[in-house]
Protein backbone atom coordinates (compact mmCIF):
# COMPACT_ATOMS: atom_id res chain seq x y z
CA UNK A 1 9.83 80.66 47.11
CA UNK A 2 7.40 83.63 48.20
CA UNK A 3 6.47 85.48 45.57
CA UNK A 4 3.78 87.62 47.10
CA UNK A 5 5.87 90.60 47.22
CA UNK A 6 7.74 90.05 43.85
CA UNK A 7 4.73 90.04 41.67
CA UNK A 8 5.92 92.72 39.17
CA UNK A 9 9.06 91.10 38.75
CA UNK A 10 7.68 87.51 38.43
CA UNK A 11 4.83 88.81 35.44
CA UNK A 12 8.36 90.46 34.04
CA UNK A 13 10.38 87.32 33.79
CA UNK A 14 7.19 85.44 32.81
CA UNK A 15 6.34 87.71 30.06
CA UNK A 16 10.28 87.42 28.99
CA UNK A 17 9.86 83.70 29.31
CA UNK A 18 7.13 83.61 27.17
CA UNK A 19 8.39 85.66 24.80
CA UNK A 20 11.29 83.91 24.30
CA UNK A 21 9.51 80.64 23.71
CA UNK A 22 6.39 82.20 21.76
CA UNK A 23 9.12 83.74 18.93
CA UNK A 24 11.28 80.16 18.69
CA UNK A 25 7.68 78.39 18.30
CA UNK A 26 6.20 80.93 15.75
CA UNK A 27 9.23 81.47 13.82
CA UNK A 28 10.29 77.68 13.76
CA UNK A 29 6.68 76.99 12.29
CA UNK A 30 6.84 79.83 9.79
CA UNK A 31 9.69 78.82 8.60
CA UNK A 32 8.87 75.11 8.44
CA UNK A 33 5.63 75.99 6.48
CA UNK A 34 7.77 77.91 3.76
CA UNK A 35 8.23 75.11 1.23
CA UNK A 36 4.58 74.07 1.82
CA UNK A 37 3.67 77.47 0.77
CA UNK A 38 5.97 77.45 -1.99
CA UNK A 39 4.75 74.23 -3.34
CA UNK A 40 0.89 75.09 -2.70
CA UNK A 41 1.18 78.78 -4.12
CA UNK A 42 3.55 78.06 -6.80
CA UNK A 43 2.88 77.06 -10.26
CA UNK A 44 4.72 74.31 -12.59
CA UNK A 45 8.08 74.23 -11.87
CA UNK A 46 8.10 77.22 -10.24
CA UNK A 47 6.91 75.32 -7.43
CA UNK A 48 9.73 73.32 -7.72
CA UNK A 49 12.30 75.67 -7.37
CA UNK A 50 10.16 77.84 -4.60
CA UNK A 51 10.49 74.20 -2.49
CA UNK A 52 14.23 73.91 -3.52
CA UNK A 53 14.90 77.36 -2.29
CA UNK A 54 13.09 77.07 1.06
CA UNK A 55 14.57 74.08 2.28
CA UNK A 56 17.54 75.73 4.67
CA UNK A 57 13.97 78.02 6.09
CA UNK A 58 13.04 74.22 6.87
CA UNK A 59 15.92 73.39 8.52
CA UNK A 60 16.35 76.70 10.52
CA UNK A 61 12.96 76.21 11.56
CA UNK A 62 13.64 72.35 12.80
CA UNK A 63 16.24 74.06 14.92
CA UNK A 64 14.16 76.66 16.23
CA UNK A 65 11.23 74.59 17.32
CA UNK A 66 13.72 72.10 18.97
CA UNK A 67 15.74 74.78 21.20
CA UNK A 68 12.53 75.33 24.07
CA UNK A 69 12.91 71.27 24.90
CA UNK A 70 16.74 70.83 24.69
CA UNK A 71 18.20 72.33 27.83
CA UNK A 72 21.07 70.13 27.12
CA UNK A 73 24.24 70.94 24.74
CA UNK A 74 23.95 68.57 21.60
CA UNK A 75 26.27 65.96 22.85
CA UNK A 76 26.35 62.93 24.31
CA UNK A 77 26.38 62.96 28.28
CA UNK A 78 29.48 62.66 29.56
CA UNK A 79 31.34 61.02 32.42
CA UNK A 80 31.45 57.90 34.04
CA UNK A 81 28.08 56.57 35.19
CA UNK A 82 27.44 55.77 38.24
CA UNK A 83 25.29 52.92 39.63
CA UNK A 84 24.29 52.00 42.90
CA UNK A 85 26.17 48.92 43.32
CA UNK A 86 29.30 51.38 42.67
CA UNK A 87 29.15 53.62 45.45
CA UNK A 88 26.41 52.19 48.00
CA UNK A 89 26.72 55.18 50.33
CA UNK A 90 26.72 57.94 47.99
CA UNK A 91 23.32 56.47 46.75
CA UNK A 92 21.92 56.28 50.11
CA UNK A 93 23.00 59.81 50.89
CA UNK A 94 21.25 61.08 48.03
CA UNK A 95 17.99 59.16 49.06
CA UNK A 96 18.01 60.90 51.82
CA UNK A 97 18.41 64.32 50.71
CA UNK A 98 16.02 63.95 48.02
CA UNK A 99 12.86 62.54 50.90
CA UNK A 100 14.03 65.29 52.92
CA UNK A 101 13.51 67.64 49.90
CA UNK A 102 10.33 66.07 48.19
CA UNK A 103 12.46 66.36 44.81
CA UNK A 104 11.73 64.03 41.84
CA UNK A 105 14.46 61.18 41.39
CA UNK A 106 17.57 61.30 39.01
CA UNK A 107 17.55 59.64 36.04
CA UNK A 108 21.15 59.36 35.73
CA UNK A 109 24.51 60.36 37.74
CA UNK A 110 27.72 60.71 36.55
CA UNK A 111 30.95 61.56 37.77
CA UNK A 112 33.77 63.67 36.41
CA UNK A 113 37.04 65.94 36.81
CA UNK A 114 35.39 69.66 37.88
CA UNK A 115 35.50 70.82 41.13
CA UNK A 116 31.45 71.00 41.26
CA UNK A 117 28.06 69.49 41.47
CA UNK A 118 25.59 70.15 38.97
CA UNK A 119 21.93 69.00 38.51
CA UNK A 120 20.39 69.82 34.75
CA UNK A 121 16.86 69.17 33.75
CA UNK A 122 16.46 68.19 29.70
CA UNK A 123 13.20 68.90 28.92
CA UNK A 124 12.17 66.46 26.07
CA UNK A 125 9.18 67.48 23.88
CA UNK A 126 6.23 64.93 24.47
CA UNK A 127 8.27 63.32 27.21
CA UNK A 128 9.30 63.43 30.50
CA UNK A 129 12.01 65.84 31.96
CA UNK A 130 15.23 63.95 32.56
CA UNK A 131 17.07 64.93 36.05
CA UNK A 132 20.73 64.40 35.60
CA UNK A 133 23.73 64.83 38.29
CA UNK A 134 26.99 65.62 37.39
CA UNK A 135 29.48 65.24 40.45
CA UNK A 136 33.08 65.38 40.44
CA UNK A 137 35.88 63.85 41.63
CA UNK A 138 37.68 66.64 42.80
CA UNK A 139 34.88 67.46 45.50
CA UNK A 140 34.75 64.10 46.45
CA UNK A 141 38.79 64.37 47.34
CA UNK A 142 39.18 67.69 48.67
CA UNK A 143 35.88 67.95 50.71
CA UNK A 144 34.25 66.26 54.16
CA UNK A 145 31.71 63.99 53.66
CA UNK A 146 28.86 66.81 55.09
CA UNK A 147 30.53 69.29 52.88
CA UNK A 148 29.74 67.25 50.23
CA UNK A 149 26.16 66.42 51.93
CA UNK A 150 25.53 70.23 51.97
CA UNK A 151 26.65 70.56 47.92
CA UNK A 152 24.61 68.09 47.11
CA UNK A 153 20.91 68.98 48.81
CA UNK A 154 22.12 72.75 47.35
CA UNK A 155 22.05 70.98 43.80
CA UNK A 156 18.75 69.21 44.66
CA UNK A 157 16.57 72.43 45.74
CA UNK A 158 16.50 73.67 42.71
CA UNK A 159 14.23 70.69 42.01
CA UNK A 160 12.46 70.12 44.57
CA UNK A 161 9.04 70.71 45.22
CA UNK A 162 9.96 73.52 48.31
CA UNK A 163 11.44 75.11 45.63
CA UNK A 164 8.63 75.64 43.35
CA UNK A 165 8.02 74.74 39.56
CA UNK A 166 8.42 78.52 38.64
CA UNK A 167 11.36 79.09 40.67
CA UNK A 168 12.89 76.03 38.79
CA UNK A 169 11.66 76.69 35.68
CA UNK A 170 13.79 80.57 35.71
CA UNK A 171 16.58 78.97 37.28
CA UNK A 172 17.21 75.98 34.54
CA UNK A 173 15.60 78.95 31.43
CA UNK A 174 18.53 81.05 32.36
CA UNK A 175 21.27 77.82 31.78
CA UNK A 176 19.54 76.54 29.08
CA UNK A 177 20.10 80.50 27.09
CA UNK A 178 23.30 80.33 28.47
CA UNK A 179 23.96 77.23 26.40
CA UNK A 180 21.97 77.62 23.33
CA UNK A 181 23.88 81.33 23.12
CA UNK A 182 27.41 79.38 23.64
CA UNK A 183 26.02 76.37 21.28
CA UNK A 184 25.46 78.72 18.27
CA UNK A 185 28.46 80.75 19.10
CA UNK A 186 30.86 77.73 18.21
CA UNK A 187 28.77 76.80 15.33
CA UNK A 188 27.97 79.36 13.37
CA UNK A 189 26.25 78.10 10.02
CA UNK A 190 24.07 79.31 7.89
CA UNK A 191 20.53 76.85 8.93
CA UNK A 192 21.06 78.22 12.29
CA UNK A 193 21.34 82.21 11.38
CA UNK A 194 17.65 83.49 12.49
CA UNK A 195 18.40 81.91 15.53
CA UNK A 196 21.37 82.97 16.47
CA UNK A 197 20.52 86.84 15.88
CA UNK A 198 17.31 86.33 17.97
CA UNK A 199 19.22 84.85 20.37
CA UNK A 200 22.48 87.26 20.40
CA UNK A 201 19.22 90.51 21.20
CA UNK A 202 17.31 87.91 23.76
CA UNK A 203 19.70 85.88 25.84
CA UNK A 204 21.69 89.22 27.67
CA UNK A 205 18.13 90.83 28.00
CA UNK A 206 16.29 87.85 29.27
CA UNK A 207 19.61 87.03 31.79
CA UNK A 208 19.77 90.89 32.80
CA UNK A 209 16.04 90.98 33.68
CA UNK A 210 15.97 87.66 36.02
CA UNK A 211 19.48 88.07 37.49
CA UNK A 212 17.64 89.27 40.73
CA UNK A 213 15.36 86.51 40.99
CA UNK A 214 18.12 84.25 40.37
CA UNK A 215 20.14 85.29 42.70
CA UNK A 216 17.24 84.59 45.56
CA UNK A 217 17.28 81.33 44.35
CA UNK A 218 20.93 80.63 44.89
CA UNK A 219 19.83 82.19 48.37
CA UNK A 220 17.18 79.98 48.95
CA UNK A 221 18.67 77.03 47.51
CA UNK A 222 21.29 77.31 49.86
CA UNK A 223 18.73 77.83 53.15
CA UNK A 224 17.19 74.66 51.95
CA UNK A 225 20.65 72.79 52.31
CA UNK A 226 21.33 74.27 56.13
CA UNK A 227 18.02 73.07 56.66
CA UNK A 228 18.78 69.42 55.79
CA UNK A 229 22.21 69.30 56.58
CA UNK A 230 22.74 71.98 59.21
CA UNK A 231 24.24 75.62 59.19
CA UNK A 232 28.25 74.39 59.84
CA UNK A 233 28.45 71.82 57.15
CA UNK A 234 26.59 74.41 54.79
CA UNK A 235 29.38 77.25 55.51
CA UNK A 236 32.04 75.02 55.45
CA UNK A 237 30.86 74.02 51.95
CA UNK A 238 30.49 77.68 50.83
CA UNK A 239 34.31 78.57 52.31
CA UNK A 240 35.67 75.62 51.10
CA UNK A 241 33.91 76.02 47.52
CA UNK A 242 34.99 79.38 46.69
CA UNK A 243 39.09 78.85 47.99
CA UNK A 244 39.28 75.59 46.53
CA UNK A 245 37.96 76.12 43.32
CA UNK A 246 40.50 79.19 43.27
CA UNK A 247 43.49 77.08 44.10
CA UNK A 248 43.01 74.03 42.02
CA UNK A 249 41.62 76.25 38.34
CA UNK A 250 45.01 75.50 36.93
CA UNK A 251 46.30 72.50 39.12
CA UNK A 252 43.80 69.95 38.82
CA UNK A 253 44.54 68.88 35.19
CA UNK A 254 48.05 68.53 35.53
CA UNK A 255 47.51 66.35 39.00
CA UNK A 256 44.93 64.28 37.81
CA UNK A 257 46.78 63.52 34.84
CA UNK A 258 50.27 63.01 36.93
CA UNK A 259 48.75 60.31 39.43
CA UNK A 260 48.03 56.57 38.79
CA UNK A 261 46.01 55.46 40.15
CA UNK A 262 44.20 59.25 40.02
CA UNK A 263 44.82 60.07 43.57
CA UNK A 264 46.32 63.57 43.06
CA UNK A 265 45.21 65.56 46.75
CA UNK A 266 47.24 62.37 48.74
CA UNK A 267 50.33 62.90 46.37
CA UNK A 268 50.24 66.68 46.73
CA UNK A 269 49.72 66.05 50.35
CA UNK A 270 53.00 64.25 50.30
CA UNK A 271 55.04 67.13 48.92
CA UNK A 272 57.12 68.78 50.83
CA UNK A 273 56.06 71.69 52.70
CA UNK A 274 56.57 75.12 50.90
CA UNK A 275 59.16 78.04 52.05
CA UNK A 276 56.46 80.27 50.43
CA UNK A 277 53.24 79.76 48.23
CA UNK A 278 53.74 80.42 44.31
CA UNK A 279 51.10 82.60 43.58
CA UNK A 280 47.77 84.25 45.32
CA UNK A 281 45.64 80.67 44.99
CA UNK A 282 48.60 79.25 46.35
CA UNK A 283 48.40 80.93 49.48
């Protein structure tokens, strides 16, 4: 992305960036080094106690220092992996899209019940970043193959070289607030209180201030796709995105879990034809 004219607002986000990062490293270390203090500063048994009360600081600040390299949610990965021997052509496809793009490989792809495509990067402190794939099921049924095509190099510009490390890096910050802010909104415990209120003031500043910027790569992402797939199967992938996903919110569930084997579309398909649709998604 061409940031030439977009300097302000890039040394904006950055500086939000770093601040975000800069207070979770500073304040998981000063917290960590509380019982150390304790114990050094301390006398007798004093000390003891001074270590005894500090230990939740410890583990707040464990927590704190993790949250910069865990883009993911703290579960396992879920869905059911795919290999290559599995689905030959998908894998191919993918090949292709990713030379086309000059993006990094995926470490791991995995397919499941949502009506989307999702690429997440886990950063992993002292390792390498992890490039995951979630695809689902429901795409795979309700859309053309070059639909699909277009979805997928969409997913894989926001890692690809064309798109630019900074551009990536805002675009996978801004889901990885989103889920620390959701994370520590379902678990609210005491170890994990300094976080949470710095996060509850950061996350809908930081997400206000690169909304913009996001949005341009959403825009670019999907230029990228039209480029490797071609214009049609990109808007037919847009149109057929935003309907579907509106008709099957509440539908998919109760099909999936209807058919055996789970083939819902060709049994709805095989329904008869309505005097009238049931509702607005319906129609």
């Amino acid at each position: 992305m061409d940031n030439r004219r977009a300097n302000p607002q890039r040394w904006r986000i950055g500086a939000w960036l770093a601040l975000g990062d800069g207070v979770l490293l500073a304040g998981g270390a000063a917290l960590c080094a509380l019982p150390l203090l304790a114990w050094a500063l301390l006398p007798g048994a004093a000390a003891l106690a001074g270590v005894a009360l500090t230990l939740p600081a410890l583990v707040s600040g464990v927590i704190m220092l993790r949250t910069p390299f865990s883009a993911a949610p703290d579960t396992r990965e879920e869905g059911l992996p795919l290999r290559r021997d599995d689905a030959p052509g998908l894998f191919e496809a993918l090949d292709g899209i990713r030379d086309a793009m000059a993006a990094p490989p995926l470490d791991a792809i995995y397919l499941d019940g949502e009506f989307n495509a999702a690429i997440r990067q886990h950063r992993r402190l002292g390792g390498k970043t992890r490039n995951v794939l979630w695809l689902g099921l429901p795409l795979l049924d309700m859309l053309s193959p070059s639909a699909c095509r277009a979805i997928l190099a969409h997913e894989y510009a926001h890692i690809a070289q064309r798109h630019g490390r900074y551009a990536s890096r805002v675009y996978f910050a801004r889901l990885q607030w989103q889920e620390v802010a959701r994370r520590l909104d379902r678990r609210r415990r005491l170890s994990s209180a300094p976080l949470r209120l710095f996060v509850a003031w950061y996350a809908p500043r930081f997400l206000a201030v690169s909304l913009d910027f996001a949005r341009q790569c959403e825009v670019q992402a999907d230029a990228e796709a039209a480029r490797v797939c071609g214009q049609p199967a990109m808007a037919e992938a847009l149109s057929a995105m935003a309907l579907q996903w509106r008709a099957l919110r509440d539908a998919w569930p109760a099909l999936l879990a209807a058919s055996d084997p789970p083939r819902p579309y060709a049994a709805l398909a095989a329904r008869d034809a309505l005097a009238a649709p049931a509702d607005e998604a319906e129609a």
